[in-house]
PDB file of N, CA and C in Angstrom:
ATOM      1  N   UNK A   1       0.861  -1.180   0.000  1.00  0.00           N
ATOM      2  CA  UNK A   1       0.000   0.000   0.000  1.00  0.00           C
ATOM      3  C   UNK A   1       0.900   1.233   0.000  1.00  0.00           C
ATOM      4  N   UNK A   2       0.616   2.233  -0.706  1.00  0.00           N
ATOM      5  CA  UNK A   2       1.746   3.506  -0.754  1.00  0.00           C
ATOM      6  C   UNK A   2       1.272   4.393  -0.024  1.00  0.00           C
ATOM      7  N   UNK A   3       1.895   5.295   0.380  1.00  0.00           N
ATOM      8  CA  UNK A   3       1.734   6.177   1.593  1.00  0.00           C
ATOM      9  C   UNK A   3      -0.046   6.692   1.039  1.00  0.00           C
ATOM     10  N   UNK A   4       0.058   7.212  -0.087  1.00  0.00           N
ATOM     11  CA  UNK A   4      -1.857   8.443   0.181  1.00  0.00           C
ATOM     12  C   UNK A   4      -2.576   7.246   0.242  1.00  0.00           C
ATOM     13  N   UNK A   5      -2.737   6.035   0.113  1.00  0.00           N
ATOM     14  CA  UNK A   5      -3.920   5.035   0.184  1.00  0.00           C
ATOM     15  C   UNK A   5      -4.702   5.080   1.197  1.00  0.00           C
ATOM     16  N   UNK A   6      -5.459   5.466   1.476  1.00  0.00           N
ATOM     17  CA  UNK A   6      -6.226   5.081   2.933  1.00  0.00           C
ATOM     18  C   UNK A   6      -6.581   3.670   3.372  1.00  0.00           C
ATOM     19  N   UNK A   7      -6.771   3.422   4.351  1.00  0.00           N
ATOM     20  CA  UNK A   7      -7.579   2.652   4.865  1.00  0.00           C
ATOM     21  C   UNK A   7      -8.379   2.528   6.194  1.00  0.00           C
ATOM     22  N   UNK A   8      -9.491   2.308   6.299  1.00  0.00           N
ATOM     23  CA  UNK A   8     -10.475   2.660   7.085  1.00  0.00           C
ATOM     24  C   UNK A   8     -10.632   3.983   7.158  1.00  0.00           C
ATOM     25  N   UNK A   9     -10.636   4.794   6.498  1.00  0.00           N
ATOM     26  CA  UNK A   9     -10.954   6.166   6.700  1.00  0.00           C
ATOM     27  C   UNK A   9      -9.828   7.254   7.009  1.00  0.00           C
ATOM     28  N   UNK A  10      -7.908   6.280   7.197  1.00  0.00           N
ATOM     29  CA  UNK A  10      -7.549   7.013   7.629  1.00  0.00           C
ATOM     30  C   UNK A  10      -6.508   7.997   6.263  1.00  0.00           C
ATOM     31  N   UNK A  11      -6.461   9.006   6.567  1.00  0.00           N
ATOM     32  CA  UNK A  11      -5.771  10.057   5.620  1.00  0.00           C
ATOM     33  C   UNK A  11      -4.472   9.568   5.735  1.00  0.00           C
ATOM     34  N   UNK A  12      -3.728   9.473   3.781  1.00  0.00           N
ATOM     35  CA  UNK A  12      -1.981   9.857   3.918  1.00  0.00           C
ATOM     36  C   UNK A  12      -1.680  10.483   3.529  1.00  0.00           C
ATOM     37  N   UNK A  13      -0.360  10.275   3.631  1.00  0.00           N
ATOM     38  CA  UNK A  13       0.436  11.505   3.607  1.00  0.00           C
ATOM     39  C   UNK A  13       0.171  12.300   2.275  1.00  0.00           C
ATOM     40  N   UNK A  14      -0.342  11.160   0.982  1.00  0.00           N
ATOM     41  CA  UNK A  14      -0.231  11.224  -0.343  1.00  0.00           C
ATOM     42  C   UNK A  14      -1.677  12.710  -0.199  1.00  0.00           C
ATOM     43  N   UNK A  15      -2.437  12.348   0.467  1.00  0.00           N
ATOM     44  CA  UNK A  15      -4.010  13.082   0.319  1.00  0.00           C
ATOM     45  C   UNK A  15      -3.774  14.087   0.649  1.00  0.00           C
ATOM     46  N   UNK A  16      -2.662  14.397   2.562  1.00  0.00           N
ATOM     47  CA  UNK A  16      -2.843  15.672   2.778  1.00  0.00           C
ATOM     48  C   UNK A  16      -1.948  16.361   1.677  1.00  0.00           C
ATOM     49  N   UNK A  17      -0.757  15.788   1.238  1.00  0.00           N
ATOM     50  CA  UNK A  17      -0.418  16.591   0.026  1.00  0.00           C
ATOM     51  C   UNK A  17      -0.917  17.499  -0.869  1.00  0.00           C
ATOM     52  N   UNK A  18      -2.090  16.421  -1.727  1.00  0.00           N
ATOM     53  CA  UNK A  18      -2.825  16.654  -2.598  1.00  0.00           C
ATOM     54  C   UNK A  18      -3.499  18.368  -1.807  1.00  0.00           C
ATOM     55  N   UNK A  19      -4.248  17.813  -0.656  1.00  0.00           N
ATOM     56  CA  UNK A  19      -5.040  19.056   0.114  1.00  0.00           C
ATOM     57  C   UNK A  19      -4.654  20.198  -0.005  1.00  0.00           C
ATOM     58  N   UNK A  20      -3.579  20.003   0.488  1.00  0.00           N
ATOM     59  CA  UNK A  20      -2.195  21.294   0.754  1.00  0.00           C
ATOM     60  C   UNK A  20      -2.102  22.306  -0.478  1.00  0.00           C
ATOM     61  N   UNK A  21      -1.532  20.862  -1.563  1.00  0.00           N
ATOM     62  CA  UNK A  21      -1.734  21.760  -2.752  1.00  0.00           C
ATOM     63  C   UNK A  21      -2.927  22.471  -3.505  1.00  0.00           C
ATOM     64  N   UNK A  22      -4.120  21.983  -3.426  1.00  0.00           N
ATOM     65  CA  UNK A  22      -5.449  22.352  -3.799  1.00  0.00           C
ATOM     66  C   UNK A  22      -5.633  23.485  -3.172  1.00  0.00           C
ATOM     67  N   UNK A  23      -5.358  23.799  -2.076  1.00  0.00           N
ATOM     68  CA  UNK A  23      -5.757  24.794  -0.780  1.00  0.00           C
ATOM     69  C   UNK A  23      -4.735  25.951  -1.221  1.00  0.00           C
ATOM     70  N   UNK A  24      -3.634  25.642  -1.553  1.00  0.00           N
ATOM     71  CA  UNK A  24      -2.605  26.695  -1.904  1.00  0.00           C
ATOM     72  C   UNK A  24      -2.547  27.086  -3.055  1.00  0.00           C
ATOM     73  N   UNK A  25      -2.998  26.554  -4.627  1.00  0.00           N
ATOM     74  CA  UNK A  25      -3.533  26.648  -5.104  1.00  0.00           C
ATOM     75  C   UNK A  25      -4.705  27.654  -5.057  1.00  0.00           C
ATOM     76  N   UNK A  26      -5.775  27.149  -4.604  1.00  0.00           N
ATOM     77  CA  UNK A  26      -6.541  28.131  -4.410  1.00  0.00           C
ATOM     78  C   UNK A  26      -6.690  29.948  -3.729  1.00  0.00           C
ATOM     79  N   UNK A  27      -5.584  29.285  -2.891  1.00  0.00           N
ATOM     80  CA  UNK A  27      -5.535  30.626  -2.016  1.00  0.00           C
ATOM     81  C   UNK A  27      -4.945  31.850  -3.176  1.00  0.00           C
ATOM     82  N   UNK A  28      -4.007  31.194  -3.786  1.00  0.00           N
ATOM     83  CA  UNK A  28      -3.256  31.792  -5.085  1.00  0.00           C
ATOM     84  C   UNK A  28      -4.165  32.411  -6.228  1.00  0.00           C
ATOM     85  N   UNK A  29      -5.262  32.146  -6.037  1.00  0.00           N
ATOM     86  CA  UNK A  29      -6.106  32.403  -6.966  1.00  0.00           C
ATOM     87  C   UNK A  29      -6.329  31.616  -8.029  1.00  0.00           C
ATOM     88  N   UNK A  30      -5.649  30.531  -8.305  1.00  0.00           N
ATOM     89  CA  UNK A  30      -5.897  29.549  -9.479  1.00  0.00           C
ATOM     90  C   UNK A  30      -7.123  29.439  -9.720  1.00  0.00           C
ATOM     91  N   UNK A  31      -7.249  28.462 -11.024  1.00  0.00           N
ATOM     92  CA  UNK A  31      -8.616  28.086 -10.861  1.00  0.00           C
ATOM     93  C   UNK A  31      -8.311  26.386 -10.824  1.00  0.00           C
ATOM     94  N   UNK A  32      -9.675  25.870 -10.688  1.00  0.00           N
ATOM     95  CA  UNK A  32      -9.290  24.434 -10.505  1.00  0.00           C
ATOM     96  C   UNK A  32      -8.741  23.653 -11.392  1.00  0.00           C
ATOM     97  N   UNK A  33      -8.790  24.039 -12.969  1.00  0.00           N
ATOM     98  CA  UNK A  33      -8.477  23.661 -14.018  1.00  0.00           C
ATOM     99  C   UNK A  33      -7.366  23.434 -14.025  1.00  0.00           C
ATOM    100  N   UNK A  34      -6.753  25.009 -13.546  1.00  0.00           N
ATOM    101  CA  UNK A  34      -4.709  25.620 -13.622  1.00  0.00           C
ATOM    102  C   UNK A  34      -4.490  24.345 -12.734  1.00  0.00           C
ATOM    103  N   UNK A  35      -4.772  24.151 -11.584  1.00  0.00           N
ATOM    104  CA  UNK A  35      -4.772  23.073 -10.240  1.00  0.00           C
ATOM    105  C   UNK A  35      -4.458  21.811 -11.103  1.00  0.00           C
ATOM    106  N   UNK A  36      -5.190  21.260 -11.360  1.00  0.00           N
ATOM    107  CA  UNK A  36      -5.563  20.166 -12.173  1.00  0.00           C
ATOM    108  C   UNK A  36      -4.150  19.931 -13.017  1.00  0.00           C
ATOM    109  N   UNK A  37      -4.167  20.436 -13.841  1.00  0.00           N
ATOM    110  CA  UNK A  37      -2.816  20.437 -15.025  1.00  0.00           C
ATOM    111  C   UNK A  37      -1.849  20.594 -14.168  1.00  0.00           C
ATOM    112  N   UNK A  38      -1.295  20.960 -12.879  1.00  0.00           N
ATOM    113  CA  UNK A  38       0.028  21.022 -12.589  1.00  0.00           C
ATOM    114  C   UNK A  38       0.234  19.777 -12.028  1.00  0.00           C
ATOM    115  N   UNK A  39      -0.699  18.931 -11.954  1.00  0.00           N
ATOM    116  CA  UNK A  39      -0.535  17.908 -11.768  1.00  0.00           C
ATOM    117  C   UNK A  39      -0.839  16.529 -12.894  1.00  0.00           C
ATOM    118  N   UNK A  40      -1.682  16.980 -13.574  1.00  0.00           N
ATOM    119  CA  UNK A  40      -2.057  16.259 -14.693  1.00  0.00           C
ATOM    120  C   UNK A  40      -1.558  16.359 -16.238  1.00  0.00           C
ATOM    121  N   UNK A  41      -1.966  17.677 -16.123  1.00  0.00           N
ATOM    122  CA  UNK A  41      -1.449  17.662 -17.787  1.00  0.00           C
ATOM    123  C   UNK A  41       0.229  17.546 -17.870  1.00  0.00           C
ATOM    124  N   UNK A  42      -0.037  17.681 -19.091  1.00  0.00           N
ATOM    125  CA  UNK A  42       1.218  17.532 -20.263  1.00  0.00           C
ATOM    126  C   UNK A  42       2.180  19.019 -20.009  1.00  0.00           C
ATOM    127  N   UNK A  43       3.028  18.689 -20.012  1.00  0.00           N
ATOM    128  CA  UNK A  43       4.230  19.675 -19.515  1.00  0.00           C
ATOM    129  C   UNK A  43       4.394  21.613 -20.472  1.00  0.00           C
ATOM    130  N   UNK A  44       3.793  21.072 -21.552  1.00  0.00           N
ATOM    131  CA  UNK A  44       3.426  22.925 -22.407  1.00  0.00           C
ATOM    132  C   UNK A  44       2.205  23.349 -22.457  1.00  0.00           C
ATOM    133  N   UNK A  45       1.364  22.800 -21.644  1.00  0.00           N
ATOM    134  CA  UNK A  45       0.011  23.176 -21.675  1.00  0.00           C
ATOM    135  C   UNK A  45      -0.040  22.733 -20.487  1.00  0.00           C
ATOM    136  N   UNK A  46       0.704  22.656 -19.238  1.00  0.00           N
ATOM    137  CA  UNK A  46       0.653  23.179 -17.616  1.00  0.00           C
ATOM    138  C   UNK A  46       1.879  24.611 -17.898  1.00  0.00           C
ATOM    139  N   UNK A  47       2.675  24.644 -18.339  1.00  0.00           N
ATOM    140  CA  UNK A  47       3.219  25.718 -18.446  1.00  0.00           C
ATOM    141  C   UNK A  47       2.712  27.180 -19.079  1.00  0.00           C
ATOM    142  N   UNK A  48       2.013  26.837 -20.314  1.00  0.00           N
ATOM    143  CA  UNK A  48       1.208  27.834 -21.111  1.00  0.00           C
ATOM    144  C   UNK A  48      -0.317  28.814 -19.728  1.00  0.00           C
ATOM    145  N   UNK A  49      -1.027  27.080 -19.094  1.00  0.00           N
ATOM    146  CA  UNK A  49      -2.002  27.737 -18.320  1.00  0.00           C
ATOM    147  C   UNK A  49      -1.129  28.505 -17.398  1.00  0.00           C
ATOM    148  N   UNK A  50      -0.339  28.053 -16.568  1.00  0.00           N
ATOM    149  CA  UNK A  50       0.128  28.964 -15.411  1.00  0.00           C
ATOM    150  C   UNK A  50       1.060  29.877 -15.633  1.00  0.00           C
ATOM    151  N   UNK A  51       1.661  30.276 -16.887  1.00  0.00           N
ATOM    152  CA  UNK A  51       1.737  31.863 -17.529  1.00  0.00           C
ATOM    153  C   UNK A  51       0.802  32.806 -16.865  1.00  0.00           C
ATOM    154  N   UNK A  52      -0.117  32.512 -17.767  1.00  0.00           N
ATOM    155  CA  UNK A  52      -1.411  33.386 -17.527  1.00  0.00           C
ATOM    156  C   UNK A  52      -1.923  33.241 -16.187  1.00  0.00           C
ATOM    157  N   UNK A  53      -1.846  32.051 -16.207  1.00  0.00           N
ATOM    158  CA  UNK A  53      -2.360  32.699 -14.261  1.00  0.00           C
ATOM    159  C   UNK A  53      -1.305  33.491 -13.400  1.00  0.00           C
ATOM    160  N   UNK A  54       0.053  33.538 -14.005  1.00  0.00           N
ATOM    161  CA  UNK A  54       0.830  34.150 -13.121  1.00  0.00           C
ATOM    162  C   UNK A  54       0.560  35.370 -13.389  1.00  0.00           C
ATOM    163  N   UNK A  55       0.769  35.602 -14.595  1.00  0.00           N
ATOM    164  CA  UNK A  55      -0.076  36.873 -15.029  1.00  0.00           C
ATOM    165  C   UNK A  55      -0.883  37.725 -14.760  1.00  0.00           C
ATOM    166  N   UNK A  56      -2.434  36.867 -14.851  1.00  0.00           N
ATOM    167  CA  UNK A  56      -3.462  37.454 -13.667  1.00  0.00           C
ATOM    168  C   UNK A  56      -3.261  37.840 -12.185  1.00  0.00           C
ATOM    169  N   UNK A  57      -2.239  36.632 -11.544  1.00  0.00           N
ATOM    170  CA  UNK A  57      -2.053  37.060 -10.335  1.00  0.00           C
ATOM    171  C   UNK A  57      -1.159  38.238  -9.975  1.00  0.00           C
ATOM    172  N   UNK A  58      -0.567  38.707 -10.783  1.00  0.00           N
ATOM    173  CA  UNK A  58       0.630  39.860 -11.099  1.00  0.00           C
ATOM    174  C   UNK A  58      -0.745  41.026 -10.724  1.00  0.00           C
ATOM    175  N   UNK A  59      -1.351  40.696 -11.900  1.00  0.00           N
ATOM    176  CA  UNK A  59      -2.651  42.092 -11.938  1.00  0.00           C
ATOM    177  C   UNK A  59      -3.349  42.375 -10.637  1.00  0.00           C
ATOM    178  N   UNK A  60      -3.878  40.938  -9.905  1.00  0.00           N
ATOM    179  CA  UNK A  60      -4.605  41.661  -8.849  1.00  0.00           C
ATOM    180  C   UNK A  60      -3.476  41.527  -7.756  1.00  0.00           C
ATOM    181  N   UNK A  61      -2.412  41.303  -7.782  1.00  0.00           N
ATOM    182  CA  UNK A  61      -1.208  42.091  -6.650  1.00  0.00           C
ATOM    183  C   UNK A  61      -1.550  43.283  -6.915  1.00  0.00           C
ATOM    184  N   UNK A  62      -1.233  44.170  -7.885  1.00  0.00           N
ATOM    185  CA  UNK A  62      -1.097  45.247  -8.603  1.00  0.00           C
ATOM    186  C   UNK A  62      -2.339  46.238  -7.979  1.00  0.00           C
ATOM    187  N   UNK A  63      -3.759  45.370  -8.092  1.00  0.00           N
ATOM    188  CA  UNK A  63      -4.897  46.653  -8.051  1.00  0.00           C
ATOM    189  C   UNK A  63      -4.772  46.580  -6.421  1.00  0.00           C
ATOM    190  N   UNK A  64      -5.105  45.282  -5.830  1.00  0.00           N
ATOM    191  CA  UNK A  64      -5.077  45.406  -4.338  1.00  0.00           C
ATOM    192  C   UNK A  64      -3.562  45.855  -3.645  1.00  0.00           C
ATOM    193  N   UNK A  65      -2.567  46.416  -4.287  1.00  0.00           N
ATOM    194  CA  UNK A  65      -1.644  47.184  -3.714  1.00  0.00           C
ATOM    195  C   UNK A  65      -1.761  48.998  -3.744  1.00  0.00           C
ATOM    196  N   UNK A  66      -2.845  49.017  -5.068  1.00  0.00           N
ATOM    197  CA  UNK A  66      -2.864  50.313  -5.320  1.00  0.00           C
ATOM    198  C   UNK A  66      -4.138  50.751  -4.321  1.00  0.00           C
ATOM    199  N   UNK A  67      -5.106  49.742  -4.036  1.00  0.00           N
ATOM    200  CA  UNK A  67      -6.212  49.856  -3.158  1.00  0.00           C
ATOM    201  C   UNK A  67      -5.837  50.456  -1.649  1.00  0.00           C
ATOM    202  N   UNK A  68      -4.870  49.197  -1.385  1.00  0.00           N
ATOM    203  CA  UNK A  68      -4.459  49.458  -0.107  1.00  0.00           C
ATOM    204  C   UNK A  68      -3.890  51.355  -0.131  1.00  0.00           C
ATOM    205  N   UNK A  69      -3.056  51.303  -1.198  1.00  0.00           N
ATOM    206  CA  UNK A  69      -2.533  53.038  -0.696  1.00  0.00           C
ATOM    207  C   UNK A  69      -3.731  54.034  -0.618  1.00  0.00           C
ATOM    208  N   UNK A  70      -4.530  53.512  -1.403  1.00  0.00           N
ATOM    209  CA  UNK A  70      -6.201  54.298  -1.532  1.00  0.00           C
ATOM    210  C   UNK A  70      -6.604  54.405   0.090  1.00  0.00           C
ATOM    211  N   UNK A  71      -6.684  53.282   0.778  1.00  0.00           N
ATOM    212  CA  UNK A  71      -7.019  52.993   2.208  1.00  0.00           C
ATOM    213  C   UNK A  71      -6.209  54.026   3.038  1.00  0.00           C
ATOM    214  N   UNK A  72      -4.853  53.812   2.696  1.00  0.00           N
ATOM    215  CA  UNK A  72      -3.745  54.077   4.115  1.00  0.00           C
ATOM    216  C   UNK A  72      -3.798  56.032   3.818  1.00  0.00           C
ATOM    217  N   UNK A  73      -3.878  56.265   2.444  1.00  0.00           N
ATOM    218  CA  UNK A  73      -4.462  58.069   2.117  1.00  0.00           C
ATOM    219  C   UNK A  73      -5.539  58.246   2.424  1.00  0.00           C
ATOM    220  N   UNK A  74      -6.588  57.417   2.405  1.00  0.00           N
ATOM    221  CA  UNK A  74      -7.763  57.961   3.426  1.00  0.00           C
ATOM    222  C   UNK A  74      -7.724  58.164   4.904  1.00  0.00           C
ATOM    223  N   UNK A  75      -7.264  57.005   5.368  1.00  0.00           N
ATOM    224  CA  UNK A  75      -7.014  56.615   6.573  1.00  0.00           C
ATOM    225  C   UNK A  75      -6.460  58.049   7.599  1.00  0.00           C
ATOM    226  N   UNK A  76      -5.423  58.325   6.939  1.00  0.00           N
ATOM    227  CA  UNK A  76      -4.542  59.637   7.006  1.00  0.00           C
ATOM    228  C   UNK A  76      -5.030  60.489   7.074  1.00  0.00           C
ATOM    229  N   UNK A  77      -5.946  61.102   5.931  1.00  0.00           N
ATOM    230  CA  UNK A  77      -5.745  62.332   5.855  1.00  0.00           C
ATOM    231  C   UNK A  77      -7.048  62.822   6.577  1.00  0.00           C
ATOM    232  N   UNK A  78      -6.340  64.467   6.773  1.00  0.00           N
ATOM    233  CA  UNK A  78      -7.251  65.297   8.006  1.00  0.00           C
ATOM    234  C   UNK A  78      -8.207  65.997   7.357  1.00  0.00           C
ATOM    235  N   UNK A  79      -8.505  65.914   6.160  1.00  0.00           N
ATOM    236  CA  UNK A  79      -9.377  66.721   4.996  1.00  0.00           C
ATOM    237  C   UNK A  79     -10.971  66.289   5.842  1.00  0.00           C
ATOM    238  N   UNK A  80     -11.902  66.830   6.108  1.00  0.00           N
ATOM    239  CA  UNK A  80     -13.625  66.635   6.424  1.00  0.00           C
ATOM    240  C   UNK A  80     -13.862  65.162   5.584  1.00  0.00           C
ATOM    241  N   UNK A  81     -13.781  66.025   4.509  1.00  0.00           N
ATOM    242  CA  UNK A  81     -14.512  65.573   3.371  1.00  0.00           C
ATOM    243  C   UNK A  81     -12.956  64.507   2.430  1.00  0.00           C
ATOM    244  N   UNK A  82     -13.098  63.601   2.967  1.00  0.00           N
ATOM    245  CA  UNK A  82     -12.228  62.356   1.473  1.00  0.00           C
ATOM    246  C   UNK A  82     -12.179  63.165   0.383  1.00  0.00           C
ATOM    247  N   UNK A  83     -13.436  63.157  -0.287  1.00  0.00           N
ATOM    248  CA  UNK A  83     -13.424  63.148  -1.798  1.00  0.00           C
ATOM    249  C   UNK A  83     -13.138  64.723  -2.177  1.00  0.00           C
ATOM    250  N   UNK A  84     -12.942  65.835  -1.042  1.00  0.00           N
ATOM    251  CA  UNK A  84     -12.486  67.376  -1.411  1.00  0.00           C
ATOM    252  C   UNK A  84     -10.493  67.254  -1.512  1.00  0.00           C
ATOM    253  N   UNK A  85     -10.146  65.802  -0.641  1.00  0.00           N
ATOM    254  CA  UNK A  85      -8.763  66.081  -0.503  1.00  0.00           C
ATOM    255  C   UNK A  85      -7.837  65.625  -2.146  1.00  0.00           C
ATOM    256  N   UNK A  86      -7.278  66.759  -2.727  1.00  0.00           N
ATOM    257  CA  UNK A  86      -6.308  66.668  -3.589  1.00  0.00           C
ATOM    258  C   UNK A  86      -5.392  65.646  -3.244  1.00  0.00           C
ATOM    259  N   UNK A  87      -4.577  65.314  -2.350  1.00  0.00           N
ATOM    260  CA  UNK A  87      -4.248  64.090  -2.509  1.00  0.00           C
ATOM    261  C   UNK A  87      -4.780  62.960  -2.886  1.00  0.00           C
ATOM    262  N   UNK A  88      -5.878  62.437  -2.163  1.00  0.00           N
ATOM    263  CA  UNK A  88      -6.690  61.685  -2.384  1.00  0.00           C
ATOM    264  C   UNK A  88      -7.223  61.826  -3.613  1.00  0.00           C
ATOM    265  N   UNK A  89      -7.884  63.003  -4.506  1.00  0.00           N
ATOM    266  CA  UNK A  89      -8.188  62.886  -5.634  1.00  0.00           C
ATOM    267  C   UNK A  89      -7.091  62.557  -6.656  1.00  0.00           C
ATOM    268  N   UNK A  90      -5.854  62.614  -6.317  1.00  0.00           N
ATOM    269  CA  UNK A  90      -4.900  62.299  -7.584  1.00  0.00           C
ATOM    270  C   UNK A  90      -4.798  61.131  -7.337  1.00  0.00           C
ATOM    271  N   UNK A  91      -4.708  60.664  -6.129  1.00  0.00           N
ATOM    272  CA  UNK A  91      -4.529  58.967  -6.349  1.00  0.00           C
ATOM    273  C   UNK A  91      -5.726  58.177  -7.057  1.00  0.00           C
ATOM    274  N   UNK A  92      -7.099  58.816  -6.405  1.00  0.00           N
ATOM    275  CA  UNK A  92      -7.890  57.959  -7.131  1.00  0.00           C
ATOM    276  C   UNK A  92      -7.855  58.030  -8.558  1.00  0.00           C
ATOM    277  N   UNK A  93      -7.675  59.124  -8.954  1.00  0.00           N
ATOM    278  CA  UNK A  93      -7.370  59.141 -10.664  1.00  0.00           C
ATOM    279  C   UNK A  93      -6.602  57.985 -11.460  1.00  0.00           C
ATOM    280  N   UNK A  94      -5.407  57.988 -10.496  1.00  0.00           N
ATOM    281  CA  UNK A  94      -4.291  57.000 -11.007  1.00  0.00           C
ATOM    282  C   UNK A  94      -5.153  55.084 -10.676  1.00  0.00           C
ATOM    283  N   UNK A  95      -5.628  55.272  -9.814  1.00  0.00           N
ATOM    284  CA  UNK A  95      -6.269  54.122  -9.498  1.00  0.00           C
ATOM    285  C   UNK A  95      -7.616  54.149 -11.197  1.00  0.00           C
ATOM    286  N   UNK A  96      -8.184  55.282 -11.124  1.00  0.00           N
ATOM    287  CA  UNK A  96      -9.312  54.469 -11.980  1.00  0.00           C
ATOM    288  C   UNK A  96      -8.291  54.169 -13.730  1.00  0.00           C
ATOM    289  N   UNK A  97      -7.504  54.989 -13.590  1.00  0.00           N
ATOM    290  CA  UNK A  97      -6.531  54.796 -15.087  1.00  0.00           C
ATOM    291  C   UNK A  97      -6.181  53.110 -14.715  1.00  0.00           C
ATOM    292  N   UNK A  98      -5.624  52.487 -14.088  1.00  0.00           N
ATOM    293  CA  UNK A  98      -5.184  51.315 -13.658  1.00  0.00           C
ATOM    294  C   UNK A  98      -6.395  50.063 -13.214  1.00  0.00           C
ATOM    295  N   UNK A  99      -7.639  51.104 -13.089  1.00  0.00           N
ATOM    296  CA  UNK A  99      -9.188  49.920 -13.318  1.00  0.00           C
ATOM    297  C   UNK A  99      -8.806  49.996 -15.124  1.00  0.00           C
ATOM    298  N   UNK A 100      -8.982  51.128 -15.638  1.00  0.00           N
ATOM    299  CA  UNK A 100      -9.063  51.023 -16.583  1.00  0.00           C
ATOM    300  C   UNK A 100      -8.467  49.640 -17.582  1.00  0.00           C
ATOM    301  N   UNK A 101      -6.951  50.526 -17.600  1.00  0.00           N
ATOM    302  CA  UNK A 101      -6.077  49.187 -17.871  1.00  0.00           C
ATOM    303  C   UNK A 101      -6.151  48.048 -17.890  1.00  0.00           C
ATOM    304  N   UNK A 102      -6.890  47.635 -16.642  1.00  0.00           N
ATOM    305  CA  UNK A 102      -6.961  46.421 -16.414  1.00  0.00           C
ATOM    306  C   UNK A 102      -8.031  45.656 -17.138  1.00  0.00           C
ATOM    307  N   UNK A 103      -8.911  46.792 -16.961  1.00  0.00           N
ATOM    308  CA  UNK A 103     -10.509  46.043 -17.983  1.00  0.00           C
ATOM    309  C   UNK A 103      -9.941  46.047 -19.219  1.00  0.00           C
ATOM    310  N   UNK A 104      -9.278  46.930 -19.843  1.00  0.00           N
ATOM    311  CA  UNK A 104      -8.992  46.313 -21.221  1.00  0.00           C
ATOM    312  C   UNK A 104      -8.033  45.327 -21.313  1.00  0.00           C
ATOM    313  N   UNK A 105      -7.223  44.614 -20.563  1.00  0.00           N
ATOM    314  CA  UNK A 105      -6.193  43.567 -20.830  1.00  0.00           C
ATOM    315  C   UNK A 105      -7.314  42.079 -20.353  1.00  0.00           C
ATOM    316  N   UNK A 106      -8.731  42.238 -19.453  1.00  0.00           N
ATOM    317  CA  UNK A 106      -8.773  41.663 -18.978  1.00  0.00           C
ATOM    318  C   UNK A 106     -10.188  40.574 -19.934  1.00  0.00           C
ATOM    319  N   UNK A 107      -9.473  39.434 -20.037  1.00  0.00           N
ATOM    320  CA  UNK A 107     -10.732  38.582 -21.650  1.00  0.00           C
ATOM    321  C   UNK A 107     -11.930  38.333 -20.661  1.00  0.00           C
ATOM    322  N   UNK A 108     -12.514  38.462 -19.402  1.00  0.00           N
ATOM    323  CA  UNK A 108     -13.285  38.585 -18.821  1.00  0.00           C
ATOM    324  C   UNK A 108     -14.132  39.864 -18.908  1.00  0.00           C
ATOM    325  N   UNK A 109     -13.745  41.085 -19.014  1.00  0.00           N
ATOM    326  CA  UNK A 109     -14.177  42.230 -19.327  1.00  0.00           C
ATOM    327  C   UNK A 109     -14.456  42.942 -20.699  1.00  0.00           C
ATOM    328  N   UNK A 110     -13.985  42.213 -21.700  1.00  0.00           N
ATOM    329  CA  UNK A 110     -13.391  42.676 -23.130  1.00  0.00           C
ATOM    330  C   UNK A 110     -15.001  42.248 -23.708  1.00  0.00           C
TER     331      UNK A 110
END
């Protein structure tokens, strides 16, 4: 019997592996497909999918880093009113140019 085989119900080592990776995987944003092929498929078409997912994951590093500075300039500043503070309005600018961007690179949005 090799280590992931179960028996009687009990988990190996082979499964929590598998878990681990599915779970980390996921957390990564994959999808189950990308998941799937790094373990299944054929070696230029697991490489080709997880391009692009690295890709994608590049992008939403990118917006949720620019978000966060959106947060930490609100957070900050002593302006009444958010949306009167010039700081804050130039960032959001740069933020919606960079929604922008993104909707057009993105074959979900296109």
């Amino acid at each position: 019997m090799h280590e992931g085989a179960g028996q009687d119900g009990i988990v190996g080592v082979d499964d929590l592996v598998r878990v681990a990776f599915v779970l980390c995987g996921k957390e990564a944003g994959l999808s189950l497909e990308a998941i799937r092929l790094m373990v299944t498929g054929d070696a230029e078409r697991r490489r080709a999918v997880l391009r692009r997912e690295a890709a994608d994951l590049r992008a939403r590093i990118a917006a949720a880093q620019a978000a966060l500075e959106m947060i930490e300039v609100g957070a900050n500043c002593p302006h009444e009113d958010l949306l009167q503070c010039p700081h804050f309005r130039r960032g959001l600018a740069r933020q919606a140019v960079r929604i922008g961007e993104a909707a057009a690179h993105s074959p979900v949005l296109r």
